[in-house]
Protein backbone atom coordinates (compact mmCIF):
# COMPACT_ATOMS: atom_id res chain seq x y z
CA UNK A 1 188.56 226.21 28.02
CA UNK A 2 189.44 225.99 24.11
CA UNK A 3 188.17 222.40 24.16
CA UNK A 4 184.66 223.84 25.95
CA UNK A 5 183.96 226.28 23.22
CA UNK A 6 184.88 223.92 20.40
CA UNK A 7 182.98 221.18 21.71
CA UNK A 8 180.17 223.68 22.23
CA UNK A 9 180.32 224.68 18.20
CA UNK A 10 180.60 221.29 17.16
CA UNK A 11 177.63 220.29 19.21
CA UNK A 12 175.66 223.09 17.59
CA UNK A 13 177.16 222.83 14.23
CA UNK A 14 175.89 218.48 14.42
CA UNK A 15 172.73 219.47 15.21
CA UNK A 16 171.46 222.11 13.19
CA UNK A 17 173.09 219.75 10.15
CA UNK A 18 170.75 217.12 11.42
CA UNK A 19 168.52 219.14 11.22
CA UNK A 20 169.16 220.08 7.38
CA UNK A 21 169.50 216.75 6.51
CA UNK A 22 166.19 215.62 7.74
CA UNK A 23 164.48 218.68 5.90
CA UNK A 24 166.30 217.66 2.99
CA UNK A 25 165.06 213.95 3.21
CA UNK A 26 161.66 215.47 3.48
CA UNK A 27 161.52 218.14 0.40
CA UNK A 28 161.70 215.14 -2.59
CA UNK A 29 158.86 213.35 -0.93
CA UNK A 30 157.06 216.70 -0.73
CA UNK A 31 157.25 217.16 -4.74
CA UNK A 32 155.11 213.73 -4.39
CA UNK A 33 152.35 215.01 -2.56
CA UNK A 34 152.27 218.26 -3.83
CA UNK A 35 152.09 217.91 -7.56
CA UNK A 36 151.68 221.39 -8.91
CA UNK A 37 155.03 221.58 -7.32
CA UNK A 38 153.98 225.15 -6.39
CA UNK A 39 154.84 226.46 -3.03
CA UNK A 40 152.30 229.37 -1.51
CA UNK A 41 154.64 231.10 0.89
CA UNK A 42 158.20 231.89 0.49
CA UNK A 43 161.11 229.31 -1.39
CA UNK A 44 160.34 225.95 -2.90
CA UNK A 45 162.37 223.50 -0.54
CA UNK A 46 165.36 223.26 -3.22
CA UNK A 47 168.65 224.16 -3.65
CA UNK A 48 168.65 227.63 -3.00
CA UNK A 49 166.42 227.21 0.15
CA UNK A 50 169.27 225.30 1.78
CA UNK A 51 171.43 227.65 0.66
CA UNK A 52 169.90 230.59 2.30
CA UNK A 53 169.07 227.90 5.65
CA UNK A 54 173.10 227.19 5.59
CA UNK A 55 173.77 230.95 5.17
CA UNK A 56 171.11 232.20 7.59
CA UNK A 57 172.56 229.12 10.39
CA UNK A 58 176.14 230.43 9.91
CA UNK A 59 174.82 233.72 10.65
CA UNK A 60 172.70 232.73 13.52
CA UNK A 61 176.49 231.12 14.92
CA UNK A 62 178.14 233.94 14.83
CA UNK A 63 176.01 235.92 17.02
CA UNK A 64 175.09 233.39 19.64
CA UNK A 65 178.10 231.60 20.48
CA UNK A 66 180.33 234.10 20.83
CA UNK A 67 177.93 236.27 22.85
CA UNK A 68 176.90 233.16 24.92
CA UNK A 69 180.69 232.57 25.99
CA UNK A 70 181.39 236.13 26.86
CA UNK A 71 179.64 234.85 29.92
CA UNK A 72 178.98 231.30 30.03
CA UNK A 73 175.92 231.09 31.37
CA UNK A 74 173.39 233.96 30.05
CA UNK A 75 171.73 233.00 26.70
CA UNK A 76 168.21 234.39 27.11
CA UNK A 77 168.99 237.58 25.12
CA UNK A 78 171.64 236.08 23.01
CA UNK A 79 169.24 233.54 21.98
CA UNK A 80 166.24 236.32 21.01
CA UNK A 81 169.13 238.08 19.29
CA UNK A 82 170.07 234.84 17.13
CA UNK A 83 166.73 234.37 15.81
CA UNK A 84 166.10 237.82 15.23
CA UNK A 85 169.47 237.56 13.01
CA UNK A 86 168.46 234.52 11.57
CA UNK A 87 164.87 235.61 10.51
CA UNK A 88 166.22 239.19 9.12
CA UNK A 89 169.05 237.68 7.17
CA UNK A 90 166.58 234.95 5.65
CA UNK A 91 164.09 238.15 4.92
CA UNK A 92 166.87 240.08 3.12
CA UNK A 93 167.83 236.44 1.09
CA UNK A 94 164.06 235.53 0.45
CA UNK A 95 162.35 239.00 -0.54
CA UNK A 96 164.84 239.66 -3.57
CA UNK A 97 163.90 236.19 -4.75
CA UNK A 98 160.23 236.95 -5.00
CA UNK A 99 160.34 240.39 -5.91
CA UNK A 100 162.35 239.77 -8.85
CA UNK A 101 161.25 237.69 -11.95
CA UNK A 102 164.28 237.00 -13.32
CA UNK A 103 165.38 235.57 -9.75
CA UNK A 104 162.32 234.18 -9.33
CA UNK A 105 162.79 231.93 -12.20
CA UNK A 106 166.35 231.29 -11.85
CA UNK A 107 166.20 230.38 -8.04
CA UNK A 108 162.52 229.23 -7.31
CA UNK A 109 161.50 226.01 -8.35
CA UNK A 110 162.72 223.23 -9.83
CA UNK A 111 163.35 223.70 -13.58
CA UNK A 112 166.23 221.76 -14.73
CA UNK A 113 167.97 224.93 -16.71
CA UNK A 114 168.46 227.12 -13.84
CA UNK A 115 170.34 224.01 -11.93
CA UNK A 116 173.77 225.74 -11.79
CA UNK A 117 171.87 229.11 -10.32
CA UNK A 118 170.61 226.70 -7.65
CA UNK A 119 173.70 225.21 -7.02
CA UNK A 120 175.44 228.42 -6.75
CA UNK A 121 173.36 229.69 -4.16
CA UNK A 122 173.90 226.44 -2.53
CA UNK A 123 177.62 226.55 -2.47
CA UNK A 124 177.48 230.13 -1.34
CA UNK A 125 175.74 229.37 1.92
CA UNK A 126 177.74 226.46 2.66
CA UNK A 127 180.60 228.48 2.46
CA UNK A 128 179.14 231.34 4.28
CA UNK A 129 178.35 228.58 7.03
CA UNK A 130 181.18 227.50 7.39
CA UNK A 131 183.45 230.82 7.65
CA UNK A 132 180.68 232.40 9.86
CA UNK A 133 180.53 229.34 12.24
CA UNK A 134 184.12 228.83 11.89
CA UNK A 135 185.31 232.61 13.27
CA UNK A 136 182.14 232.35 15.46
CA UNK A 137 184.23 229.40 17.23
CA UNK A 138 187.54 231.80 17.22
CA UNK A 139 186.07 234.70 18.63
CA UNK A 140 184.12 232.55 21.11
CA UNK A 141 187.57 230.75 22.48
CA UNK A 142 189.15 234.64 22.67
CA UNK A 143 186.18 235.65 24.93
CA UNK A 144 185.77 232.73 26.88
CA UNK A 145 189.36 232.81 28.11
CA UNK A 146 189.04 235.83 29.36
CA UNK A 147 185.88 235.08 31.53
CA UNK A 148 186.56 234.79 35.14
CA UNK A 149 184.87 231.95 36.25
């Protein structure tokens, strides 16, 4: 049953870093056709975007998987639940960002000075990923175990 639930993770854990990596192979080539390098709605696709993605991901783990394998079979709800998780958590990262100037300019664009704020915010939701996806794969094993198949 352990080996389920961590395949399970990994599986989701591969592809939603597959997914990262191919919007990160896209956002340099999207400076090139966007040269005002200014971005309408919400984060430029930098650093601190992937941060908040990673972070928001992680978050989105922890409620789906273990609430899919308190069951193992229902993950209508638990889905809905996930992205409603996902899309309030990347609200509650993005709104600061663009409410405040100071943020604004440390975090939004791509100006070379404000690199290490960037790479801060990056490094935090890595790390948030991984813890959240990481006890998300704990709790998940716990519950699973106990499900009477």
């Amino acid at each position: 049953r352990r080996d389920i639930v961590s395949s399970t993770t990994a599986v989701f854990a591969l592809c939603q870093l597959m997914n990262l990596a191919v919007s990160a192979a896209c956002a340099y080539p999207s400076r090139l056709i966007n040269p005002n390098v200014y971005n309408f709605v919400g984060l430029d696709a930098n650093l601190t975007f992937f941060g908040a993605a990673f972070a928001c991901l992680g978050l989105f783990n922890l409620v789906v998987i273990p609430r899919y394998f308190k069951t193992g079979y229902k993950y209508g709800v638990t889905l809905i639940l996930g992205l409603l998780t996902f899309v309030a958590f990347y609200l509650i990262c993005e709104l600061p960002i663009q409410l405040i100037p100071t943020l604004t300019v440390a975090l939004d664009g791509y100006d070379a000075a404000y690199v290490w704020a960037r790479l801060t915010a990056l490094l935090g939701g890595v790390i948030i990923y991984c813890l959240a996806t990481y006890s998300a794969n704990r709790i998940a094993i716990k519950k699973f175990e106990r499900v009477n198949l």
